[in-house]
C-alpha atoms as a PDB file:
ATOM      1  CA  UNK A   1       0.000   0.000   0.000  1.00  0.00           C
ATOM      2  CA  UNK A   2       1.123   3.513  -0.944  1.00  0.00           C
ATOM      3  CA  UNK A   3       0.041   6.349   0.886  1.00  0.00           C
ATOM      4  CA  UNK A   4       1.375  10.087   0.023  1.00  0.00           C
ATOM      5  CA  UNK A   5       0.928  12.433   3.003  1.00  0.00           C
ATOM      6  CA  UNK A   6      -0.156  15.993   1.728  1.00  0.00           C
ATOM      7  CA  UNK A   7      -0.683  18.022   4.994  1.00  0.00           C
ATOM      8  CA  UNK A   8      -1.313  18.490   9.078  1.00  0.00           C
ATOM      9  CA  UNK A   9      -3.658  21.321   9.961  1.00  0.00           C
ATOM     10  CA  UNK A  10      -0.955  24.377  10.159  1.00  0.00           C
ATOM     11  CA  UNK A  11      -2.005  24.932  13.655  1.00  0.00           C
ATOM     12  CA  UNK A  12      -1.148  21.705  14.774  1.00  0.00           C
ATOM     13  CA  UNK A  13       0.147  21.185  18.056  1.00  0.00           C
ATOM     14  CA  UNK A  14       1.272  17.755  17.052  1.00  0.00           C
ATOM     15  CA  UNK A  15      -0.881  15.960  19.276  1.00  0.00           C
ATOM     16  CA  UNK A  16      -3.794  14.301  17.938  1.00  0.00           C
ATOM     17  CA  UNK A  17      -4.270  17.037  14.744  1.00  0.00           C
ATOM     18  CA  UNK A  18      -6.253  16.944  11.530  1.00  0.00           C
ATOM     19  CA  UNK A  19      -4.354  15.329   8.608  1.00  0.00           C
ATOM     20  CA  UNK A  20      -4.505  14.296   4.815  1.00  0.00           C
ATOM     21  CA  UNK A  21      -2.965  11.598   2.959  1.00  0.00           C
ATOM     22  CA  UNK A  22      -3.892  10.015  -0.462  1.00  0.00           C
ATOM     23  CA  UNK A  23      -4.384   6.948  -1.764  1.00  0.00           C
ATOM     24  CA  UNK A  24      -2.683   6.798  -5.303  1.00  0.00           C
ATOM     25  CA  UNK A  25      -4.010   3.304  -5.660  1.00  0.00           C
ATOM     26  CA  UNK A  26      -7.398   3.440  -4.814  1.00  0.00           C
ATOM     27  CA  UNK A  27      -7.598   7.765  -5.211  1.00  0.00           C
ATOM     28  CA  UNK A  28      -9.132   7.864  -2.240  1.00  0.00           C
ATOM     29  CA  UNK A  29      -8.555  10.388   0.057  1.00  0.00           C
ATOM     30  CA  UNK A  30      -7.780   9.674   3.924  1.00  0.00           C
ATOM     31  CA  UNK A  31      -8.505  12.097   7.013  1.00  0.00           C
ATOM     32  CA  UNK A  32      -7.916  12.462  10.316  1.00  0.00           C
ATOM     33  CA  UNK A  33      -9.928  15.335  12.049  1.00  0.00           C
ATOM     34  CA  UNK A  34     -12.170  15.740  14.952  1.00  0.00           C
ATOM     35  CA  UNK A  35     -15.583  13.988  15.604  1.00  0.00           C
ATOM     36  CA  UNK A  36     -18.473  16.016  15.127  1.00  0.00           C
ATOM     37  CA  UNK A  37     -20.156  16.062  18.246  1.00  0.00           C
ATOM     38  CA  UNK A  38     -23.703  14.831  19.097  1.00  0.00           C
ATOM     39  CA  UNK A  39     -25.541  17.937  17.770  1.00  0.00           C
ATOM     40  CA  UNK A  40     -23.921  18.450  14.370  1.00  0.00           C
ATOM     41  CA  UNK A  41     -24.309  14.321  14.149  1.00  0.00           C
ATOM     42  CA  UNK A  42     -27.964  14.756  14.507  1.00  0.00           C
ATOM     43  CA  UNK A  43     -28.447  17.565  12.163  1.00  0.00           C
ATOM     44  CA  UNK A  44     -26.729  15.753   9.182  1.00  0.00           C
ATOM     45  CA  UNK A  45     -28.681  12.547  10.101  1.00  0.00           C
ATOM     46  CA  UNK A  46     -31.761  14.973   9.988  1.00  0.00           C
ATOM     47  CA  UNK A  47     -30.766  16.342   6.324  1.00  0.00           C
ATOM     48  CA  UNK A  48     -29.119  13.012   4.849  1.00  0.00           C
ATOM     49  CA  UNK A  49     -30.654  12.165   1.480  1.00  0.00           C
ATOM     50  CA  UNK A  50     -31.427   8.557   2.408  1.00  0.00           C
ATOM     51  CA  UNK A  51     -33.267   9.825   5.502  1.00  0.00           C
ATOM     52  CA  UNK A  52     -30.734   7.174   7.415  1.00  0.00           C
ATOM     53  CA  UNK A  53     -28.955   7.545  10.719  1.00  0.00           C
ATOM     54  CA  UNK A  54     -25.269   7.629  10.070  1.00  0.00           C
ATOM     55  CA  UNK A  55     -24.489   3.431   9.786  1.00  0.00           C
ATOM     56  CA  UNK A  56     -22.185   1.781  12.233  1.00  0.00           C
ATOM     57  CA  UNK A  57     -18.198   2.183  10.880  1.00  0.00           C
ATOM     58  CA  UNK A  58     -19.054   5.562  10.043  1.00  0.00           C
ATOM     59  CA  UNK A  59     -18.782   8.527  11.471  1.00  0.00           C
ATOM     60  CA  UNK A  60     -19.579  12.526  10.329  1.00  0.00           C
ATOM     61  CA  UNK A  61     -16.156  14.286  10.960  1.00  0.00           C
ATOM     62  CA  UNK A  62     -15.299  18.273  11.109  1.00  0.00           C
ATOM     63  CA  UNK A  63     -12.227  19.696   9.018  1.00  0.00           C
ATOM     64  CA  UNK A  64     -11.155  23.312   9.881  1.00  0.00           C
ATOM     65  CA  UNK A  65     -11.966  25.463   7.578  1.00  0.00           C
ATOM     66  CA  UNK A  66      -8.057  26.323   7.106  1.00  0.00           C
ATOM     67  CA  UNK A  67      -7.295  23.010   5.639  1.00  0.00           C
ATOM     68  CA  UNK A  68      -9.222  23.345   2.576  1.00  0.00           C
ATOM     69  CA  UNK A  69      -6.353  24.322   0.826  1.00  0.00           C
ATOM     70  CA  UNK A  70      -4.535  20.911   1.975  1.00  0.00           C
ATOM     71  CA  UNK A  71      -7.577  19.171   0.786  1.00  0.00           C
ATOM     72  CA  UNK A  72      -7.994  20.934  -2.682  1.00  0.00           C
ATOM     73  CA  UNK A  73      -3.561  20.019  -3.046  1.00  0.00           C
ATOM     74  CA  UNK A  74      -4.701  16.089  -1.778  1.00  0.00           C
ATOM     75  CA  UNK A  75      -7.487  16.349  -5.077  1.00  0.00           C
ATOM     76  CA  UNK A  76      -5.288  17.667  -7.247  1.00  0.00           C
ATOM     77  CA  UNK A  77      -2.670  14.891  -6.433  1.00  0.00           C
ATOM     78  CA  UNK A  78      -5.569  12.651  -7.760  1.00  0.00           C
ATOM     79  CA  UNK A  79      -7.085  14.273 -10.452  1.00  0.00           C
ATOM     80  CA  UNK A  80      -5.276  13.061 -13.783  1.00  0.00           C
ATOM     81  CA  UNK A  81      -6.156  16.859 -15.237  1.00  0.00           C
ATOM     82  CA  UNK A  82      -3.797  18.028 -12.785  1.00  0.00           C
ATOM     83  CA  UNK A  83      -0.845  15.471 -12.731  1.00  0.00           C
END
C-alpha cells in the first residue's frame, strides 16, 4: 500500500491534529480530524438524502476550515487533469 501524506492542519500542536494523505491506488482520500459532536451528528442525520442515521463504521467528521487548501492540493494529487 502507498500512501502520500499531503498536509497536518498548520495549527497543529502535534498531538492528535487533523491530517490528509492520499491513496494513489485506490484515489481515495484519507482524514484524520475531529468527531463532530452529538448535535452536528444529529443535524446531518436529519438532512441526509437517504433519511438514514449515520451506519455503524461511520462517522460525520469536522475539518477546519483552514485546511481546505490541503484538501484541494490532496485532489489535485488525484485528479489526472492536474498530474
Amino acid at each position: 500500500m502507498t500512501i502520500h501524506f499531503v498536509g497536518i492542519d498548520p495549527e497543529t500542536d502535534e498531538d492528535g491534529c487533523p491530517t490528509v494523505w492520499v491513496d494513489p491506488d485506490t484515489e481515495d482520500l484519507l482524514v484524520q480530524s475531529y468527531r463532530a459532536d452529538e448535535e452536528t451528528t444529529a443535524a446531518c442525520d436529519a438532512l441526509s438524502p437517504a433519511r438514514a442515521p449515520i451506519p455503524p463504521g461511520e462517522t460525520v467528521i469536522r475539518i477546519p476550515a483552514r485546511m481546505i487548501p490541503i484538501l484541494r492540493k490532496a485532489c489535485d494529487e488525484l485528479d489526472p487533469g492536474v498530474r
